[in-house]
C-alpha atoms as a PDB file:
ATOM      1  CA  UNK A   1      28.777  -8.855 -17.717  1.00  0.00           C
ATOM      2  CA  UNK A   2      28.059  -5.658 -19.672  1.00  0.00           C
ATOM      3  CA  UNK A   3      24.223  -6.874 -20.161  1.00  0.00           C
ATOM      4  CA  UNK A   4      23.823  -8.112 -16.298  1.00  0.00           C
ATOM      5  CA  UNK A   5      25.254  -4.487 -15.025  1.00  0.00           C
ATOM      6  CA  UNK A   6      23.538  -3.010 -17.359  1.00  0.00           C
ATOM      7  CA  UNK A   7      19.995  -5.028 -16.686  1.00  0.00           C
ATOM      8  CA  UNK A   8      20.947  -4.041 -12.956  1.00  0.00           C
ATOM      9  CA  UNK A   9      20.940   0.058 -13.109  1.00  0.00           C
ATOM     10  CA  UNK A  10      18.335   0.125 -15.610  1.00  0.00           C
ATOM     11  CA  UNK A  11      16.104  -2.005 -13.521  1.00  0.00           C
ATOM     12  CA  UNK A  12      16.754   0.140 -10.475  1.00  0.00           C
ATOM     13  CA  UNK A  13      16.252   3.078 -12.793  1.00  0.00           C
ATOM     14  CA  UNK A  14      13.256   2.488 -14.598  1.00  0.00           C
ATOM     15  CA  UNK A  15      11.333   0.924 -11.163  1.00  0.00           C
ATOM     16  CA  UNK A  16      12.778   4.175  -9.181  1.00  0.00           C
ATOM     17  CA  UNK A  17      10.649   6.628 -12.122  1.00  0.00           C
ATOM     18  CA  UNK A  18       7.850   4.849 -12.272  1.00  0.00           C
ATOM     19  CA  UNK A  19       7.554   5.884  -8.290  1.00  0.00           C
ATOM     20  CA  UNK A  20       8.237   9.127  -8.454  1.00  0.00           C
ATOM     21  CA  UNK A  21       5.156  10.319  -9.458  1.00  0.00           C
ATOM     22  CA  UNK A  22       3.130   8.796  -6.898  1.00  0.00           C
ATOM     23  CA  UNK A  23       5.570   8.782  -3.920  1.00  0.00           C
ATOM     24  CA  UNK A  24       3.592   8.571  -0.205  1.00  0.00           C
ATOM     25  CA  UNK A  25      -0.009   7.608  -1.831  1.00  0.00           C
ATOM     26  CA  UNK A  26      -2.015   5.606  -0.211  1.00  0.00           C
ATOM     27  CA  UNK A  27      -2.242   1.901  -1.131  1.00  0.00           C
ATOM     28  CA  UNK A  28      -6.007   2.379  -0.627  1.00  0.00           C
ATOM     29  CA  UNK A  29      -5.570   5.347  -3.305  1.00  0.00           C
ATOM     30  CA  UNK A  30      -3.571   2.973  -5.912  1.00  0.00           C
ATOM     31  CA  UNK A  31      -6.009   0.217  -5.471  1.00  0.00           C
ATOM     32  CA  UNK A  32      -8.192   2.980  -7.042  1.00  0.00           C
ATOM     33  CA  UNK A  33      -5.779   4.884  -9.322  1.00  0.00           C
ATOM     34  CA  UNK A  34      -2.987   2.439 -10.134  1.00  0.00           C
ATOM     35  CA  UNK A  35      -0.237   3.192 -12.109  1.00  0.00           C
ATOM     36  CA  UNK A  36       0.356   0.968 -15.299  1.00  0.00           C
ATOM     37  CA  UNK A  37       2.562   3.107 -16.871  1.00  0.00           C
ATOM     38  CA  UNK A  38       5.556   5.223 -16.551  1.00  0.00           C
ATOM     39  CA  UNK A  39       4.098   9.425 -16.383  1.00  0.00           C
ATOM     40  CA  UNK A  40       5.812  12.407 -15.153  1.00  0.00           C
ATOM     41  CA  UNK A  41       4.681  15.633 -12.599  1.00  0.00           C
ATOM     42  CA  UNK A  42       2.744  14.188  -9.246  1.00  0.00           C
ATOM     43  CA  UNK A  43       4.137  14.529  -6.157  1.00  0.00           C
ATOM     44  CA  UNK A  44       7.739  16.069  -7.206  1.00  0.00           C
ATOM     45  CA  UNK A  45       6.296  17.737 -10.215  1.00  0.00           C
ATOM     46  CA  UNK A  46       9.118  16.205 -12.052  1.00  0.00           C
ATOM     47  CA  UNK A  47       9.021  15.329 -15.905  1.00  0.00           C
ATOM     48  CA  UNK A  48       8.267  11.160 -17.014  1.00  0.00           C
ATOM     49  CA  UNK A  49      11.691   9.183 -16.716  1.00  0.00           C
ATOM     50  CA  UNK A  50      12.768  11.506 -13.544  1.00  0.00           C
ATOM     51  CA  UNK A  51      14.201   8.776 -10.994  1.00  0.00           C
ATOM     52  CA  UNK A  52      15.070   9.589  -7.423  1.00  0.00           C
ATOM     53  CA  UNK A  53      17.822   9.871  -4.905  1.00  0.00           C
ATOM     54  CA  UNK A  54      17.852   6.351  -4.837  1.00  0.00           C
ATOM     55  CA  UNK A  55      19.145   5.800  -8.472  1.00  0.00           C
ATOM     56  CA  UNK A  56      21.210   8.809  -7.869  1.00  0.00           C
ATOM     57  CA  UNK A  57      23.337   7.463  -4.881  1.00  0.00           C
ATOM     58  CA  UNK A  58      23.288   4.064  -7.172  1.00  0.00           C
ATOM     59  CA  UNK A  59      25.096   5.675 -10.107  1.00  0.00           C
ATOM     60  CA  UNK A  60      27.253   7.697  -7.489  1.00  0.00           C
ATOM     61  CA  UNK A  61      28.242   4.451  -5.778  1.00  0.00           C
ATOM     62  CA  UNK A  62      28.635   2.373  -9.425  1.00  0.00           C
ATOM     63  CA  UNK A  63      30.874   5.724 -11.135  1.00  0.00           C
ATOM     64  CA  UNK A  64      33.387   5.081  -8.031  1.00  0.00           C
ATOM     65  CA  UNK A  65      33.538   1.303  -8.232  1.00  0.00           C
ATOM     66  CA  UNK A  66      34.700   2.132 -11.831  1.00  0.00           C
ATOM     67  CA  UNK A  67      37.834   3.005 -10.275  1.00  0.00           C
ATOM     68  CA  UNK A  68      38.083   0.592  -7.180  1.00  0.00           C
ATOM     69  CA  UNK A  69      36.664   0.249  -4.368  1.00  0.00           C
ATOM     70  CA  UNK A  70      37.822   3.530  -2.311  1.00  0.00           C
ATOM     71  CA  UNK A  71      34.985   4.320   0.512  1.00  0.00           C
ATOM     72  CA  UNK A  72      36.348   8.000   0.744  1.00  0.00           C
ATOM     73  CA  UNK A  73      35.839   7.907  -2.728  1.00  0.00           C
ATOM     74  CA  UNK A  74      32.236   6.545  -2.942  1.00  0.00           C
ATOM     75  CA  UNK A  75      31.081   9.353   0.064  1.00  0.00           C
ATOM     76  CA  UNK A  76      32.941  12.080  -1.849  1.00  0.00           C
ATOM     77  CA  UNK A  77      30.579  11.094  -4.748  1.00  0.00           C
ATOM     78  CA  UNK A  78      27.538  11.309  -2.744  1.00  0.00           C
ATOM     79  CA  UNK A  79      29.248  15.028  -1.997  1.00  0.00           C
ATOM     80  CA  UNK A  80      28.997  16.083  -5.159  1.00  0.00           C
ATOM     81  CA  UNK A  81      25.345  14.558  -5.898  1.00  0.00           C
ATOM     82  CA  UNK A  82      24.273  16.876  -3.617  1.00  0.00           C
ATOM     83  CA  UNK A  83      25.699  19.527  -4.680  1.00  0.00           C
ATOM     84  CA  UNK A  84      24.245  18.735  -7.653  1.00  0.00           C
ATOM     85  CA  UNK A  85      27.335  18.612  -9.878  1.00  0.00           C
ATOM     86  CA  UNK A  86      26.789  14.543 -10.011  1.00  0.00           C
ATOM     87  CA  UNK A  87      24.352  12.087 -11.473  1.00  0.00           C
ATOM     88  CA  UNK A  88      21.385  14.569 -10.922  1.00  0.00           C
ATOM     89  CA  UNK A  89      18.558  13.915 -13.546  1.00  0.00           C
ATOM     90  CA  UNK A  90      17.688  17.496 -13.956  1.00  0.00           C
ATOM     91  CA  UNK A  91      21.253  18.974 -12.068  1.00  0.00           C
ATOM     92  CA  UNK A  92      18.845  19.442  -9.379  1.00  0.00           C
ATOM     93  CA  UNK A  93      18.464  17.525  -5.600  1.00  0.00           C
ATOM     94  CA  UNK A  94      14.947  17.187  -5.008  1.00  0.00           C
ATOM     95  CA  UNK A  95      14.425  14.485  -2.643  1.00  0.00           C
ATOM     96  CA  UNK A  96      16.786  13.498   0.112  1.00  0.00           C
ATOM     97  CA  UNK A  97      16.573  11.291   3.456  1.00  0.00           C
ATOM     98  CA  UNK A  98      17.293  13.192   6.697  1.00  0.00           C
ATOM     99  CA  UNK A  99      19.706  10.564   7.455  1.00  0.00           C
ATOM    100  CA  UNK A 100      21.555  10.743   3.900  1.00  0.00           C
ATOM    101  CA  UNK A 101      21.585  14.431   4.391  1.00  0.00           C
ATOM    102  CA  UNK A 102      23.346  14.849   7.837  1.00  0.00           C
ATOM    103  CA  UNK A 103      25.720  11.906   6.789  1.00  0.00           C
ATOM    104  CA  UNK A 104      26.203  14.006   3.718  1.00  0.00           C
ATOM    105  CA  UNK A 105      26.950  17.273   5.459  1.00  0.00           C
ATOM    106  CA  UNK A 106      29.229  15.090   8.247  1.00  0.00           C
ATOM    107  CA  UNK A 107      31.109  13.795   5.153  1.00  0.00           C
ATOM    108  CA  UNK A 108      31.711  17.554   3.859  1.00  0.00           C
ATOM    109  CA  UNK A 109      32.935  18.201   7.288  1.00  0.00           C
ATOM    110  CA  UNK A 110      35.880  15.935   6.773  1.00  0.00           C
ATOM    111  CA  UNK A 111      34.709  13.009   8.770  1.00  0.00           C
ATOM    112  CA  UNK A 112      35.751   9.297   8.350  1.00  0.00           C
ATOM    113  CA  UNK A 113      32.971   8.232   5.597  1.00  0.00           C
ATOM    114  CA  UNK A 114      31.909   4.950   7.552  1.00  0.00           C
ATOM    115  CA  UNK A 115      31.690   6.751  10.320  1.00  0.00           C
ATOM    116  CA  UNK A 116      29.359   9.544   9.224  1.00  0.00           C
ATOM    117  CA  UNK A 117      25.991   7.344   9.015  1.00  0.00           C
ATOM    118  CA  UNK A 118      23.774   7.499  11.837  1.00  0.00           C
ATOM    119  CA  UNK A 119      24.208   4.690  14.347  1.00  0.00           C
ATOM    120  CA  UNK A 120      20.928   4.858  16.389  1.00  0.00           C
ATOM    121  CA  UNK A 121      17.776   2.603  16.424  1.00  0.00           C
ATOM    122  CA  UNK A 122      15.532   5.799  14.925  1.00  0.00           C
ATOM    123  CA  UNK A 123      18.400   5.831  11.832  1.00  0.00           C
ATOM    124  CA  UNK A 124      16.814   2.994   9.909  1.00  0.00           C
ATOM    125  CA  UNK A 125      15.355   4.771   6.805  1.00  0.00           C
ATOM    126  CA  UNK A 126      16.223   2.574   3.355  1.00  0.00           C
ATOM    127  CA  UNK A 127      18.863   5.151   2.720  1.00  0.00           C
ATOM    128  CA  UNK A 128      21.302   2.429   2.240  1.00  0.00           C
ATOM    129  CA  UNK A 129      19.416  -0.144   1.150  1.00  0.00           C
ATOM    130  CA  UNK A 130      17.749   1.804  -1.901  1.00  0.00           C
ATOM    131  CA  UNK A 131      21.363   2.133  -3.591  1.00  0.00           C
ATOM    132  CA  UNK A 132      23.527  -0.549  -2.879  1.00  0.00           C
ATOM    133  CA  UNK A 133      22.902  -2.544  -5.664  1.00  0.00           C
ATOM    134  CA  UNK A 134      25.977  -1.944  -7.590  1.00  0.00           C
ATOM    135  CA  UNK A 135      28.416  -3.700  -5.065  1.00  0.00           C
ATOM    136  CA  UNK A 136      26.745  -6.687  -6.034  1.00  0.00           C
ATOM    137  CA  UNK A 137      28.758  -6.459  -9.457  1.00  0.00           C
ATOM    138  CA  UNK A 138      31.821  -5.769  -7.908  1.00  0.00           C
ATOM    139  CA  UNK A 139      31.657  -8.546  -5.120  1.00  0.00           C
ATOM    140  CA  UNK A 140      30.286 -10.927  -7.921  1.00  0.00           C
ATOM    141  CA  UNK A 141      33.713 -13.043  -7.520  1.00  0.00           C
ATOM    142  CA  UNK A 142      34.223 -12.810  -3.939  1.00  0.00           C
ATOM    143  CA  UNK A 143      33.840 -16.299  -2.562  1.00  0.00           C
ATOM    144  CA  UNK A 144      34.534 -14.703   1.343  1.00  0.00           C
ATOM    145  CA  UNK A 145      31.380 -13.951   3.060  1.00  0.00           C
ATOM    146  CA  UNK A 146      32.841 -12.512   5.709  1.00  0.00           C
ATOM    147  CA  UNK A 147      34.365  -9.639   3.071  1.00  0.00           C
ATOM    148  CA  UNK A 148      31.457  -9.965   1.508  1.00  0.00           C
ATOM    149  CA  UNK A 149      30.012  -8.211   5.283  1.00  0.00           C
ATOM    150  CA  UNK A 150      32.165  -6.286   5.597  1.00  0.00           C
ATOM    151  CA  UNK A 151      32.069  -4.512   2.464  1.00  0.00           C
ATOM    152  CA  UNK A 152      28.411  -3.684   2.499  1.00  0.00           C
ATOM    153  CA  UNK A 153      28.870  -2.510   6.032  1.00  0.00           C
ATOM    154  CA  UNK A 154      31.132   0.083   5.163  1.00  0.00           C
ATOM    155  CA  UNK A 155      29.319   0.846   1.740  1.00  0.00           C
ATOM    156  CA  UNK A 156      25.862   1.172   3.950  1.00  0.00           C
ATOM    157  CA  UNK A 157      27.654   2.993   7.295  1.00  0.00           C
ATOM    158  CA  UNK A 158      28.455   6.109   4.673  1.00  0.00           C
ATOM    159  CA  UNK A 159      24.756   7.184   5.274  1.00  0.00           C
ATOM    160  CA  UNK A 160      23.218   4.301   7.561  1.00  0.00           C
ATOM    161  CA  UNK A 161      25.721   2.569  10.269  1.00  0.00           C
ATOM    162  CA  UNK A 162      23.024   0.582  12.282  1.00  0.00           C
ATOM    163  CA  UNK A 163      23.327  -2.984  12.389  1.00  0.00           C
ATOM    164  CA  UNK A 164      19.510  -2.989  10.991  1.00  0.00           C
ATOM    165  CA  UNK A 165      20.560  -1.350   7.923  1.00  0.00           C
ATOM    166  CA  UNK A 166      23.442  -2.702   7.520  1.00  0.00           C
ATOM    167  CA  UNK A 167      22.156  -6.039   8.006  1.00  0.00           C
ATOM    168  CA  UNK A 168      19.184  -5.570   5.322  1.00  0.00           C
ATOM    169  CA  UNK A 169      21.640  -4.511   2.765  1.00  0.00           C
ATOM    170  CA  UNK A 170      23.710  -7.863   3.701  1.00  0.00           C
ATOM    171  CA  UNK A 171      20.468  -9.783   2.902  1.00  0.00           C
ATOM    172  CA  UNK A 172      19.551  -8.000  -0.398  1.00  0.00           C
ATOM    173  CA  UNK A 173      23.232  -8.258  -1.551  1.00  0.00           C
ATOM    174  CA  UNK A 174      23.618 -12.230  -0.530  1.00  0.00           C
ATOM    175  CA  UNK A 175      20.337 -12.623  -2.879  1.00  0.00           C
ATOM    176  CA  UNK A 176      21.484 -10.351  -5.595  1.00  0.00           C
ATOM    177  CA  UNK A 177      24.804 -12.660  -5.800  1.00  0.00           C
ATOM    178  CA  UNK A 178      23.091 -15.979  -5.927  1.00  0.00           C
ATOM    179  CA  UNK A 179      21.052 -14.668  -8.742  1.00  0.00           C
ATOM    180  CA  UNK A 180      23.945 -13.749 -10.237  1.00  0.00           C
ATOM    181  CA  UNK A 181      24.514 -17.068 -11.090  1.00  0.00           C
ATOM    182  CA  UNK A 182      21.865 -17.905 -12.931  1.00  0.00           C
ATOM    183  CA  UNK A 183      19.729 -19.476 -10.393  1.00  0.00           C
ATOM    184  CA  UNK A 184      15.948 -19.774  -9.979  1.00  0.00           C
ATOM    185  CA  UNK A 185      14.209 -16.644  -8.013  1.00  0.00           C
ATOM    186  CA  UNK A 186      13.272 -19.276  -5.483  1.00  0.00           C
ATOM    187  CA  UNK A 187      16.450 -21.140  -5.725  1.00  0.00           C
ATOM    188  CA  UNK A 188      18.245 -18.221  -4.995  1.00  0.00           C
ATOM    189  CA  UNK A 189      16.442 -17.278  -2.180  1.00  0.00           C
ATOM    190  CA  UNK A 190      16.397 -20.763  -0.387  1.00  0.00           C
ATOM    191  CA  UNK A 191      20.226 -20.369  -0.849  1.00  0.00           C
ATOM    192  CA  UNK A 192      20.228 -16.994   0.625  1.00  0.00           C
ATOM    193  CA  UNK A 193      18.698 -18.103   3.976  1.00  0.00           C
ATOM    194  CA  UNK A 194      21.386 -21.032   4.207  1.00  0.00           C
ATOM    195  CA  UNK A 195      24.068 -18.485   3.254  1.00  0.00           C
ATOM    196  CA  UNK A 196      22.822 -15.976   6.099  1.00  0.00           C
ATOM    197  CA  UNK A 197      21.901 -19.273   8.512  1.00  0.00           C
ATOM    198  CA  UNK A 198      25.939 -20.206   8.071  1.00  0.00           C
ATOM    199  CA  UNK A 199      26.941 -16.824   7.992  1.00  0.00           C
ATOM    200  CA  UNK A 200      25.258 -16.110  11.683  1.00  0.00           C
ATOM    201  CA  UNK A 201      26.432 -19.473  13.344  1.00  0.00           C
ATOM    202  CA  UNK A 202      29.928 -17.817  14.704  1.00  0.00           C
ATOM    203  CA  UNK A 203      28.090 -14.546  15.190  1.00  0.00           C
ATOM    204  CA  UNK A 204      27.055 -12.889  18.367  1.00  0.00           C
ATOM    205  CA  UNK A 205      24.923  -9.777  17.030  1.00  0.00           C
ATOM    206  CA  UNK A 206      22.339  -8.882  19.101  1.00  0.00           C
ATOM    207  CA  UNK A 207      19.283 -11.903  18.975  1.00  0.00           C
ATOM    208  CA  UNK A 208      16.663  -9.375  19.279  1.00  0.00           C
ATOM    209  CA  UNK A 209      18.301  -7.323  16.128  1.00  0.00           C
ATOM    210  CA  UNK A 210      18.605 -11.447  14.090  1.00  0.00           C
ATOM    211  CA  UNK A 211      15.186 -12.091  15.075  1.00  0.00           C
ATOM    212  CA  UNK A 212      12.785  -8.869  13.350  1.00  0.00           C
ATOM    213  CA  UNK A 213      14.626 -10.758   9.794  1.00  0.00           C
ATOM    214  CA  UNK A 214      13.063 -13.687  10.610  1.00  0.00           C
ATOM    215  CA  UNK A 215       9.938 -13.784   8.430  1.00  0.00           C
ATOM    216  CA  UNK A 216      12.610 -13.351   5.376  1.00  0.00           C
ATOM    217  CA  UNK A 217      15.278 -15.287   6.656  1.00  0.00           C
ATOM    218  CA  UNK A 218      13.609 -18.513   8.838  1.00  0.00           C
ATOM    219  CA  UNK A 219      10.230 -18.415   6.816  1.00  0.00           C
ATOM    220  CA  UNK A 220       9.147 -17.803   3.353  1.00  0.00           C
ATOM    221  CA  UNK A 221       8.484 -14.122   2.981  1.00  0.00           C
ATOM    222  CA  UNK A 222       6.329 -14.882  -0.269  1.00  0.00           C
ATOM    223  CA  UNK A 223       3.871 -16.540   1.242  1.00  0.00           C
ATOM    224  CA  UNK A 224       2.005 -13.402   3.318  1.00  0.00           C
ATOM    225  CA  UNK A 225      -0.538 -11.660   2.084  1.00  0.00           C
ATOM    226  CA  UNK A 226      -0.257  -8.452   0.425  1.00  0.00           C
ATOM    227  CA  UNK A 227      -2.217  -7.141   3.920  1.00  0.00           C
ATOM    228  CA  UNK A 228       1.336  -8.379   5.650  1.00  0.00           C
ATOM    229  CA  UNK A 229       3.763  -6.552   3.653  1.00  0.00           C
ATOM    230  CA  UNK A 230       4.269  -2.661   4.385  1.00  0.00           C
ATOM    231  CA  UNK A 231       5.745  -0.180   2.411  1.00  0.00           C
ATOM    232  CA  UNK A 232       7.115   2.596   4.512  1.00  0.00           C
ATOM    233  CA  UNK A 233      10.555   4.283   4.133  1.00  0.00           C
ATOM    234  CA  UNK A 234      11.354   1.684   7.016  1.00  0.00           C
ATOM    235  CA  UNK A 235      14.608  -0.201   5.886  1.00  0.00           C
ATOM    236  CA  UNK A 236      13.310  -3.547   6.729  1.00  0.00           C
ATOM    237  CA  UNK A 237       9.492  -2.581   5.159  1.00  0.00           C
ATOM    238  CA  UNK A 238      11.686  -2.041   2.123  1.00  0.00           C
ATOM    239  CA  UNK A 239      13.427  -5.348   2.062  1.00  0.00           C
ATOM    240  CA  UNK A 240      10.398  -6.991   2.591  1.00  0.00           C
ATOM    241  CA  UNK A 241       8.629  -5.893   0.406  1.00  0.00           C
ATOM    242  CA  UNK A 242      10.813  -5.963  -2.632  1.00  0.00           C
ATOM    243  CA  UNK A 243      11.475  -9.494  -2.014  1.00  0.00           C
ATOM    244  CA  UNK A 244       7.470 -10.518  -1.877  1.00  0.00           C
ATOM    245  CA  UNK A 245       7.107  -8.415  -4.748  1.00  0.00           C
ATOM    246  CA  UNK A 246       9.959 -10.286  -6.646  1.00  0.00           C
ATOM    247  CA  UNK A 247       8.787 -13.675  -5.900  1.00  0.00           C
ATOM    248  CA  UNK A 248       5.345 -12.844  -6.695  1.00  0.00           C
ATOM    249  CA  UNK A 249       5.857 -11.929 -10.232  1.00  0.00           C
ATOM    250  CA  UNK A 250       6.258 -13.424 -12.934  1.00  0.00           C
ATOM    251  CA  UNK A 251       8.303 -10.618 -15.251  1.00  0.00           C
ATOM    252  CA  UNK A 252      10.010  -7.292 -14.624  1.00  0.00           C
ATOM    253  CA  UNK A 253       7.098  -5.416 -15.176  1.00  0.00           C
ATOM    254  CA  UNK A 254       4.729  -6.945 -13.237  1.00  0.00           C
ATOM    255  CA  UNK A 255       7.380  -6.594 -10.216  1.00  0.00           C
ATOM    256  CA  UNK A 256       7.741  -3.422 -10.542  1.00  0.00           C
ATOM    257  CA  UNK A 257       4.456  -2.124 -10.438  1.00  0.00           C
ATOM    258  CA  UNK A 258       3.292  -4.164  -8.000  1.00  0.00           C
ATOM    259  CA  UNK A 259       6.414  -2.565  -5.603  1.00  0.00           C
ATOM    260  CA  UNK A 260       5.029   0.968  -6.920  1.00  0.00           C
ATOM    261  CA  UNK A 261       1.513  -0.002  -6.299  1.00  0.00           C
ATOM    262  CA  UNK A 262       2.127  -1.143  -2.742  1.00  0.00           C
ATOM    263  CA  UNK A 263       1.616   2.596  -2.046  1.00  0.00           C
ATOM    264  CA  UNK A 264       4.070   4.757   0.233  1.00  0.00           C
ATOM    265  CA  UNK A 265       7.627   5.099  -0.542  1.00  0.00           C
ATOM    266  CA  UNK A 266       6.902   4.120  -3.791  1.00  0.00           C
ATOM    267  CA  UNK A 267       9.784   4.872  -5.640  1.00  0.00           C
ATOM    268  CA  UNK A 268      12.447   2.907  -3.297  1.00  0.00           C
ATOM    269  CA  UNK A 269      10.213  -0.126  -3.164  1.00  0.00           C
ATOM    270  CA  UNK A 270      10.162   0.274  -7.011  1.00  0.00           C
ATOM    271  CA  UNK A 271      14.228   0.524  -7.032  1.00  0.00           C
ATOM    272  CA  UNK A 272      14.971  -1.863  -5.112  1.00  0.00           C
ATOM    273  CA  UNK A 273      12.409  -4.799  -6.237  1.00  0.00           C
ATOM    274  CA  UNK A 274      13.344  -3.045  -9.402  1.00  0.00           C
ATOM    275  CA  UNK A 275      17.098  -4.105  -9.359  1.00  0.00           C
ATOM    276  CA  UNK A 276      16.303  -7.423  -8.386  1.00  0.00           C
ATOM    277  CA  UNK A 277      14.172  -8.709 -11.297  1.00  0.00           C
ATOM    278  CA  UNK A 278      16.085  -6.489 -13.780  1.00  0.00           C
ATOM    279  CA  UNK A 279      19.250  -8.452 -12.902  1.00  0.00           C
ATOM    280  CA  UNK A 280      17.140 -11.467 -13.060  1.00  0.00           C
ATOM    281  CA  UNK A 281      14.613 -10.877 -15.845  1.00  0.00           C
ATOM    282  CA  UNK A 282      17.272  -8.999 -18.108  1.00  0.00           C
ATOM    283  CA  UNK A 283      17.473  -5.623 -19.701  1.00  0.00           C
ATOM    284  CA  UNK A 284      15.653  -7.235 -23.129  1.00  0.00           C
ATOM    285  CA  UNK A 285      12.617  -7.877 -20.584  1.00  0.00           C
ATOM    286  CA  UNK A 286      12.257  -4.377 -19.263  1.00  0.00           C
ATOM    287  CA  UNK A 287       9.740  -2.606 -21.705  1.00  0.00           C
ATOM    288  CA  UNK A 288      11.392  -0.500 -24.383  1.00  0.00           C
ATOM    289  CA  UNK A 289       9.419   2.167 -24.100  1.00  0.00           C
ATOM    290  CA  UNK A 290      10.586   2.691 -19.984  1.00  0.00           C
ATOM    291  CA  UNK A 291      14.010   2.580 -21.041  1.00  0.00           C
ATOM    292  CA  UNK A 292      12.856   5.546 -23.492  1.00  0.00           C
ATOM    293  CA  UNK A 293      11.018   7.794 -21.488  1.00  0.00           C
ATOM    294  CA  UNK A 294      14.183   7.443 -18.374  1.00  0.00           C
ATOM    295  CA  UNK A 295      16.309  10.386 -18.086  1.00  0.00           C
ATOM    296  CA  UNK A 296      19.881   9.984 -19.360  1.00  0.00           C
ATOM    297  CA  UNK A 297      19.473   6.750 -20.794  1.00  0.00           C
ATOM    298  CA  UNK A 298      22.791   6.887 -22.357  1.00  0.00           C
ATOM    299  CA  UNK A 299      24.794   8.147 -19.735  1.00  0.00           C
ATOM    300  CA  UNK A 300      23.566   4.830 -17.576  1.00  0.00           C
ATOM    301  CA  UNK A 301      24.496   2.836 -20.712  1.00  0.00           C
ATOM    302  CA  UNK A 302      27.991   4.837 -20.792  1.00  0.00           C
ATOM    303  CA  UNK A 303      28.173   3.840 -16.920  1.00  0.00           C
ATOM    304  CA  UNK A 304      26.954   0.086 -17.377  1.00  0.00           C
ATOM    305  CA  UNK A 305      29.854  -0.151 -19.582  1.00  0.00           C
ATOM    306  CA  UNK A 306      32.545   1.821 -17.975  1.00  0.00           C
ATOM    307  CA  UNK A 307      31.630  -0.829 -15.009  1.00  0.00           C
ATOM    308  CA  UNK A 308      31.994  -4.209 -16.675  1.00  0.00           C
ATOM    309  CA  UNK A 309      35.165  -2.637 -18.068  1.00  0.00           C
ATOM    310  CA  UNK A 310      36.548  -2.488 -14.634  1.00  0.00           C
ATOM    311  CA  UNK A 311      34.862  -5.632 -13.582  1.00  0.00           C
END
């Protein structure tokens, strides 16, 4: 479990910094300019191996799991990121959602933590989406979908309480499980849309809401062109795209530049296509020298293990 939790941060890690640098280019620029390897300064002016909020809020949400699962506990951890005191690469904040923020500050305030997320149509940034990752290794046993729901709603309402987001993390987490068990990329995805078709029989969400999932869930979201797939901050943009980009690789490094190359918010597509093929490919398949250049590479080791301890 170690080397799967381990394969999981690292891959979120390692696709987050190889975004950084290049966060809200064009993917006309990349065409011209892609990046091939991992390089520091660019847009944040940060140093090579510098990930993001996004890995940030990951280790935040894996450090509390390491205890249990305690939601005050988790938001009280994304507290002290921003303050800096936690699971900064430099013990600096330097790029934050609007949404994360105000949930953030509501969370300071006192407020109940799955309640402090914004709930409105406009609150669909990948806030949620771009850290979530590390439930996956502590619902890895639970056989309950319905928990399974529940759990990521909670974990995603911290900073991101509409049914959109909550819904995409549902998605990305029912995938990351059935890869978790050692199934084919594609395998694992034809699984996920029975899982989600089952899961929505007894459901009466909104059909408009079920519907704008539909190229991932009732088609095969691999099979658009690149033209198709977007790569805004937009939560579902994100899913989407890390999903194509997983399916239409072949190794953890070509996924993850592909995600970084898509152009935009670079970094989160890189995170979160990034987790996926780093739980799938495995750590020994994410190039050495990555794991090298990243920022407190052994304090994500010390966390990898301090997680499959608990798990």
């Amino acid at each position: 479990m170690k080397n799967t939790i381990e394969s999981g941060l690292f891959g979120l890690a390692v696709g987050d910094a190889l975004g950084v640098p290049v966060e809200f280019q064009s993917r006309a620029y990349l065409k011209q300019n892609p990046v091939t390897e991992m390089f520091g300064f660019g847009t944040h002016h940060q140093p090579i191996g510098t990930w993001s909020d996004d890995s940030s809020l990951a280790f935040c949400l894996a450090e509390s799991l390491c205890s249990d699962y305690d939601l005050n506990d988790i938001a009280r951890n994304f507290v002290k990121w921003y303050s800096a005191e936690l699971w900064t690469p430099h013990r600096q904040v330097f790029d934050i959602g609007i949404a994360t923020r105000n949930a953030i500050l509501n969370i300071a305030k006192g407020h109940q933590p799955d309640l402090c997320g914004g709930f409105s149509e406009s609150d669909n940034g990948n806030g949620s989406l771009m850290r979530i990752l590390p439930l996956a290794f502590y619902l890895q046993k639970e056989n309950n979908i319905e928990v399974i729901y529940q759990k990521v709603k909670e974990v995603s309402s911290i900073t991101h309480a509409h049914f959109r987001s909550v819904f995409s993390c549902f998605i990305y987490m029912v995938y990351c499980l059935e890869i978790l068990k050692d199934k084919d990329k594609f395998e694992a995805y034809k699984n996920t849309q029975l899982v989600l078709s089952k899961f929505l029989e007894d459901k009466s969400f909104n059909p408009v809401e079920i519907g704008l999932f539909d190229r991932i869930l009732k088609n095969d979201i691999s099979k658009y062109n690149e033209n198709e797939i977007h790569s805004s901050g937009y939560v579902l943009h994100s899913l989407e795209a890390s999903i194509w980009c997983f399916l239409n690789s072949n190794s953890y490094e070509e996924t993850v530049l592909k995600a970084v190359n898509l152009g935009q918010d670079t970094d989160t597509t890189g995170a979160i296509a990034g987790g996926l093929a780093g739980i799938y490919y495995g750590i020994e398949n994410i190039p050495q020298k990555w794991i090298e250049n990243l920022v407190r590479t052994n304090d994500i080791k010390e966390l990898a293990q301090h997680l499959s301890n608990k798990i």
